[in-house]
Protein backbone atom coordinates (compact mmCIF):
# COMPACT_ATOMS: atom_id res chain seq x y z
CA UNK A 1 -29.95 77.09 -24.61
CA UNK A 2 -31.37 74.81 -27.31
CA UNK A 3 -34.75 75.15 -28.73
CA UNK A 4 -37.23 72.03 -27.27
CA UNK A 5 -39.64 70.94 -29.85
CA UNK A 6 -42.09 68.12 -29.56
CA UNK A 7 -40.86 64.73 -30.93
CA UNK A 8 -43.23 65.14 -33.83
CA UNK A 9 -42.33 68.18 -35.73
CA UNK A 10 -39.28 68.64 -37.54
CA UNK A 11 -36.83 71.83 -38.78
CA UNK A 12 -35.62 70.96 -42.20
CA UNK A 13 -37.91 67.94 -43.35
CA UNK A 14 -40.59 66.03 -41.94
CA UNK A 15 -38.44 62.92 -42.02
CA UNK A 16 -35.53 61.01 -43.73
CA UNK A 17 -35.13 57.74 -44.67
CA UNK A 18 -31.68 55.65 -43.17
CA UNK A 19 -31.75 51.98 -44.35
CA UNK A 20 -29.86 49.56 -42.64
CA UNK A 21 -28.00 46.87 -44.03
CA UNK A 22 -30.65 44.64 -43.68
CA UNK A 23 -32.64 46.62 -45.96
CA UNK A 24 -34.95 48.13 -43.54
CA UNK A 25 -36.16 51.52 -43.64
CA UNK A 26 -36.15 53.57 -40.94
CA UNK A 27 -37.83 56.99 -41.22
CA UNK A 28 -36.11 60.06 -39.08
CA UNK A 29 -37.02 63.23 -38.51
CA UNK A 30 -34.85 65.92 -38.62
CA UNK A 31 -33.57 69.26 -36.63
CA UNK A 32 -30.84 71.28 -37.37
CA UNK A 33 -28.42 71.32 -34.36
CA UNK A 34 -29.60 73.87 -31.65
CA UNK A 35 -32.79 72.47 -31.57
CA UNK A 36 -33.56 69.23 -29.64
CA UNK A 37 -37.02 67.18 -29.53
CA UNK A 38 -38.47 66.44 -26.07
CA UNK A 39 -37.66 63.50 -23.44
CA UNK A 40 -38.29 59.72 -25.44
CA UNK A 41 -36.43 57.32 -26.01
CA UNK A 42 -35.12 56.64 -29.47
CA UNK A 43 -31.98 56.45 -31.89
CA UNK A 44 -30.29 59.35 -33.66
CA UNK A 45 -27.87 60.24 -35.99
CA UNK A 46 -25.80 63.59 -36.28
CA UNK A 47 -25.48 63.94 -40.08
CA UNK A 48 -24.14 66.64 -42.37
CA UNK A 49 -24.68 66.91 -46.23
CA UNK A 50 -22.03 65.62 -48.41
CA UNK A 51 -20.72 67.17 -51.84
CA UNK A 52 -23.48 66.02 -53.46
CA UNK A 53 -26.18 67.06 -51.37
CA UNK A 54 -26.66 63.37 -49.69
CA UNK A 55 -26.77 62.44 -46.04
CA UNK A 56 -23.33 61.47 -44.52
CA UNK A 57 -24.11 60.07 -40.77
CA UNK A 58 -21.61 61.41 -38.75
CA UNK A 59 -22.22 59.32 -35.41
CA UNK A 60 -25.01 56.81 -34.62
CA UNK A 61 -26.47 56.33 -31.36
CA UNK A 62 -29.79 55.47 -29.27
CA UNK A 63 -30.69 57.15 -25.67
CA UNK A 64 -32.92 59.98 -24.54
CA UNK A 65 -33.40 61.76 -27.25
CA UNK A 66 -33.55 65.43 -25.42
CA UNK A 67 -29.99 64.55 -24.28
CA UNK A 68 -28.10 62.55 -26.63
CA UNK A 69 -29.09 64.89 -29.47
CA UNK A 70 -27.44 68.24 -27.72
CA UNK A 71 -23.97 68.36 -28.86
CA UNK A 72 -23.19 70.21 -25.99
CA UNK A 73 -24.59 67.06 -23.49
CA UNK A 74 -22.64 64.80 -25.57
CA UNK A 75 -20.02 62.82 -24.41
CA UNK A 76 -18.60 63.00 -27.93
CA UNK A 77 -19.62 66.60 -28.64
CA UNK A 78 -15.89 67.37 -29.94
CA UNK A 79 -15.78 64.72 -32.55
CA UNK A 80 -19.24 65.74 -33.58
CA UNK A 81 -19.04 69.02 -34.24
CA UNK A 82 -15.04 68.95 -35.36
CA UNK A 83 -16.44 66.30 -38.40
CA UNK A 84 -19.30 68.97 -39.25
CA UNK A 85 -22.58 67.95 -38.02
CA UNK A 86 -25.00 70.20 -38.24
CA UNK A 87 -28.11 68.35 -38.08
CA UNK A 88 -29.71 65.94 -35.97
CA UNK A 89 -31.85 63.13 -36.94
CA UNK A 90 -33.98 61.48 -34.27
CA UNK A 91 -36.41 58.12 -34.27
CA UNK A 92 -38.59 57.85 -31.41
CA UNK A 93 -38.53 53.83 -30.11
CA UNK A 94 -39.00 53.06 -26.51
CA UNK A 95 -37.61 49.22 -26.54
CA UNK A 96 -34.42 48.84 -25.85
CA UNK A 97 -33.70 45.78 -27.77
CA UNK A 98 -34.91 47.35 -30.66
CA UNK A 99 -33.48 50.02 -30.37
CA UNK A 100 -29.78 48.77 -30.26
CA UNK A 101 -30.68 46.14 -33.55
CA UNK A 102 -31.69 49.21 -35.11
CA UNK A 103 -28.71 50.94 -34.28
CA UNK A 104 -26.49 48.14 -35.26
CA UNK A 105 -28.32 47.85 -38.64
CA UNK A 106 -27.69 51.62 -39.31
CA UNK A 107 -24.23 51.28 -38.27
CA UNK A 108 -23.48 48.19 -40.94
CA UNK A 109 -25.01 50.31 -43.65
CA UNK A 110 -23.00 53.11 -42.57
CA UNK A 111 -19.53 52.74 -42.03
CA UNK A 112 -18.24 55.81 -42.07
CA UNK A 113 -20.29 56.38 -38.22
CA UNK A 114 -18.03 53.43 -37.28
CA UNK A 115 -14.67 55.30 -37.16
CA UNK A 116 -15.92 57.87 -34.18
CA UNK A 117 -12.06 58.90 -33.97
CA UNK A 118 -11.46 59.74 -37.56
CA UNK A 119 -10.36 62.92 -38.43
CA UNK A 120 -11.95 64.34 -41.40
């Protein structure tokens, strides 16, 4: 079973920056897989480190954050873990509305979290 940690605290960093395509910044905290923050609402991204040390996302998405960020609740846990996720980085935002612009901003920033079905 997963670690539970409050929203607030983070494993590897106490947050990470994503900018959308709009140019906004969005600061994330981050938890290495395994560990999981408790029930808000918010958007996420599973990420893993590129060759360079950068932040790749792997798949962005916006929910409960104590469920959508346990690979093993996800309904795309395969995918996730098969394109090497191994962290989890988590925005607490209770509106929906904003919650989905933000997630479409990440998303055209992002591209490669667009292909879900990708192999690679």
């Amino acid at each position: 079973m997963p670690d539970v940690l409050p929203a607030t605290e983070a494993g590897e960093a106490t947050a990470e920056v994503w900018r959308g395509a709009s140019g906004t910044a969005y600061p994330y905290h981050i938890l290495e897989i395994g560990s999981i923050p408790n029930t808000a609402y918010g958007n996420y991204i599973f990420a893993r480190r590129d060759g360079d040390g950068r932040w790749e996302a792997i798949y962005v998405g916006q929910g409960d954050l104590s469920v959508r960020t346990d690979p093993g609740l996800h309904h795309m846990r395969d995918l996730i873990l098969r394109r090497g996720a191994t962290h989890v980085h988590f925005r607490e935002n209770p509106s929906l509305p904003d919650r989905m612009i933000e997630r479409a901003d990440l998303l055209d920033s992002h591209p490669e979290a667009y292909k879900p079905y990708a192999l690679r």
